[in-house]
Protein backbone atom coordinates (compact mmCIF):
# COMPACT_ATOMS: atom_id res chain seq x y z
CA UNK A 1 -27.11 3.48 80.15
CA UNK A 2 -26.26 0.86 82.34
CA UNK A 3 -27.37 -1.88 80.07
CA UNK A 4 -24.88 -1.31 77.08
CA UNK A 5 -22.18 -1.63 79.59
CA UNK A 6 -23.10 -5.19 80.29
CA UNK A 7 -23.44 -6.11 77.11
CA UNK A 8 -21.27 -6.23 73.77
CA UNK A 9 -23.44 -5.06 70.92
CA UNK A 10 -22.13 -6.59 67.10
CA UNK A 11 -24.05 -5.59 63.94
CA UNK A 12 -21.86 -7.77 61.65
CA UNK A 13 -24.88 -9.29 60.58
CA UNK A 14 -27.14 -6.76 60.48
CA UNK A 15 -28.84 -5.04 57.29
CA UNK A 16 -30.50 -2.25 58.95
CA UNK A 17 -32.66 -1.27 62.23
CA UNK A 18 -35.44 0.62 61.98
CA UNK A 19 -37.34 2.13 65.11
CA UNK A 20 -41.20 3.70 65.35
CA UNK A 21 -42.12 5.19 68.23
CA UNK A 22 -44.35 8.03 69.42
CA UNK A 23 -42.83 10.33 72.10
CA UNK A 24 -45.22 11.75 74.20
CA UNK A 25 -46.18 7.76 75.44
CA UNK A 26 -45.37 6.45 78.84
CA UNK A 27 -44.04 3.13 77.42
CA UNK A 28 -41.26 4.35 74.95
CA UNK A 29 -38.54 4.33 76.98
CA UNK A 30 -36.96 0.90 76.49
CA UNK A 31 -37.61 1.20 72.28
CA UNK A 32 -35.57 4.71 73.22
CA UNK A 33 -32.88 3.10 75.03
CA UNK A 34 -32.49 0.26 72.63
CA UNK A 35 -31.50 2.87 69.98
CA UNK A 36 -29.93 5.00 71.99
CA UNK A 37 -27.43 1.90 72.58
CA UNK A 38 -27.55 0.99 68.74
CA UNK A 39 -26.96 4.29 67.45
CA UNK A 40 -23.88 4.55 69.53
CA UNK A 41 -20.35 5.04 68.07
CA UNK A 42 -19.00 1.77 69.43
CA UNK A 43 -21.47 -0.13 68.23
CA UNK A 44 -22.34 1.50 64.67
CA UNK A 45 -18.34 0.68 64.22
CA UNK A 46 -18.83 -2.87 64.26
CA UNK A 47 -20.73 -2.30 60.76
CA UNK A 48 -20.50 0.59 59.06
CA UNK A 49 -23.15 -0.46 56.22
CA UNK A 50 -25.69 -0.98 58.60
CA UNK A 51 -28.13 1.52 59.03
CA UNK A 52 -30.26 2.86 62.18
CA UNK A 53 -33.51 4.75 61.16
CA UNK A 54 -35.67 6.07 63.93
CA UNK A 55 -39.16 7.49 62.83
CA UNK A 56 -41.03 9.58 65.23
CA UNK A 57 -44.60 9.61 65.36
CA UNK A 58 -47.37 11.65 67.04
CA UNK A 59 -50.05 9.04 66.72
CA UNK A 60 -49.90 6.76 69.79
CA UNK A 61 -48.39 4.45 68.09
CA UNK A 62 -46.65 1.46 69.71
CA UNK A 63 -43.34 1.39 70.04
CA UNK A 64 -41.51 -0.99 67.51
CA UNK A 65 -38.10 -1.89 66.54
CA UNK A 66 -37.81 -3.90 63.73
CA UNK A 67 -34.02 -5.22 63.13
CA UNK A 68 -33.44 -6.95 59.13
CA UNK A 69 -30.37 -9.30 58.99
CA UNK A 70 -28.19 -9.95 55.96
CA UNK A 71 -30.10 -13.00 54.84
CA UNK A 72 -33.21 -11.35 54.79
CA UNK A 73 -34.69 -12.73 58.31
CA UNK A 74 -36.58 -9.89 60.52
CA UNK A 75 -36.88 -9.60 64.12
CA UNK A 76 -39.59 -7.05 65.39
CA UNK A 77 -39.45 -6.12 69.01
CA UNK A 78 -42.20 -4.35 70.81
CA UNK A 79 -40.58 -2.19 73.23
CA UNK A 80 -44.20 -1.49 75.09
CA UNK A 81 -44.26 -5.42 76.45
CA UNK A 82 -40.44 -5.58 76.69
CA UNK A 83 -37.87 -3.46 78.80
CA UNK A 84 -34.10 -2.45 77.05
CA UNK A 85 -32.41 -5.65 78.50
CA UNK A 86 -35.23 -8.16 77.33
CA UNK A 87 -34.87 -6.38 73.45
CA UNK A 88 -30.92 -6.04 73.49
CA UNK A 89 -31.18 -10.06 74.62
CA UNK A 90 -33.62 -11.11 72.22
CA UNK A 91 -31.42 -9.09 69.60
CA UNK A 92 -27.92 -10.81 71.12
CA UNK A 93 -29.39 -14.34 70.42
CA UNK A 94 -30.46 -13.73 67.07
CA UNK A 95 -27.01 -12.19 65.85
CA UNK A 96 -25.63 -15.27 67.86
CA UNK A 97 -27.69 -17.85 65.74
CA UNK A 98 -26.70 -15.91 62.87
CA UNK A 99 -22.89 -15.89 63.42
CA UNK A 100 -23.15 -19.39 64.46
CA UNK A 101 -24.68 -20.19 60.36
CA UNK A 102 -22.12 -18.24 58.69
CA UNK A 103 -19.31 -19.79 60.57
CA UNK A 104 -21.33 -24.01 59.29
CA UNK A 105 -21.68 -22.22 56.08
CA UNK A 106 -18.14 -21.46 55.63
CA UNK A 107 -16.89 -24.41 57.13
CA UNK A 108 -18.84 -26.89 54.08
CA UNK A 109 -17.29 -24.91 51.81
């Protein structure tokens, strides 16, 4: 858990997180990670509305996390090509980008 400590996780504009893996596969343990760092209290308090759905599968399945902002946008991350870091990154500059909108969107007004 050495990766949530670097980093300061914000779902303000998040809709909901949903995460697909299968358990018994060698490459799951980033996707695992990832939720096990978005599922925690800390960072579920930083928006209660959002939700974090994990499905478990026994089918070989990739791993996938698929995160849905506010506006609609989606960001799927495919924890078999990417380790925890790389996905809480990815996820970091998206909420960034989305802050950064909101903040020019309120500002016109």
């Amino acid at each position: 858990m050495a990766t949530s400590s670097k980093v300061t996780v914000v779902l303000k504009a998040v809709k909901n997180i949903t995460a697909q893996f299968c358990p018994f596969e060698s490459n799951v343990g980033s996707t695992r990670m990832f939720l096990s760092v978005m599922s925690s209290h800390k960072v579920r308090a930083t928006n209660l509305n959002c939700e974090v759905i994990s499905t478990v599968k026994h089918d070989r399945s990739e791993p996938v996390v698929e995160i849905t902002y506010l506006d609609g946008d989606k960001l799927m991350l495919k924890g078999a090509k990417l380790n925890c870091s790389e996905m809480l990154s990815a996820f970091q500059s998206m909420c960034s980008a989305k802050e950064l909108q909101a903040k020019l969107a309120a500002a016109k007004k």
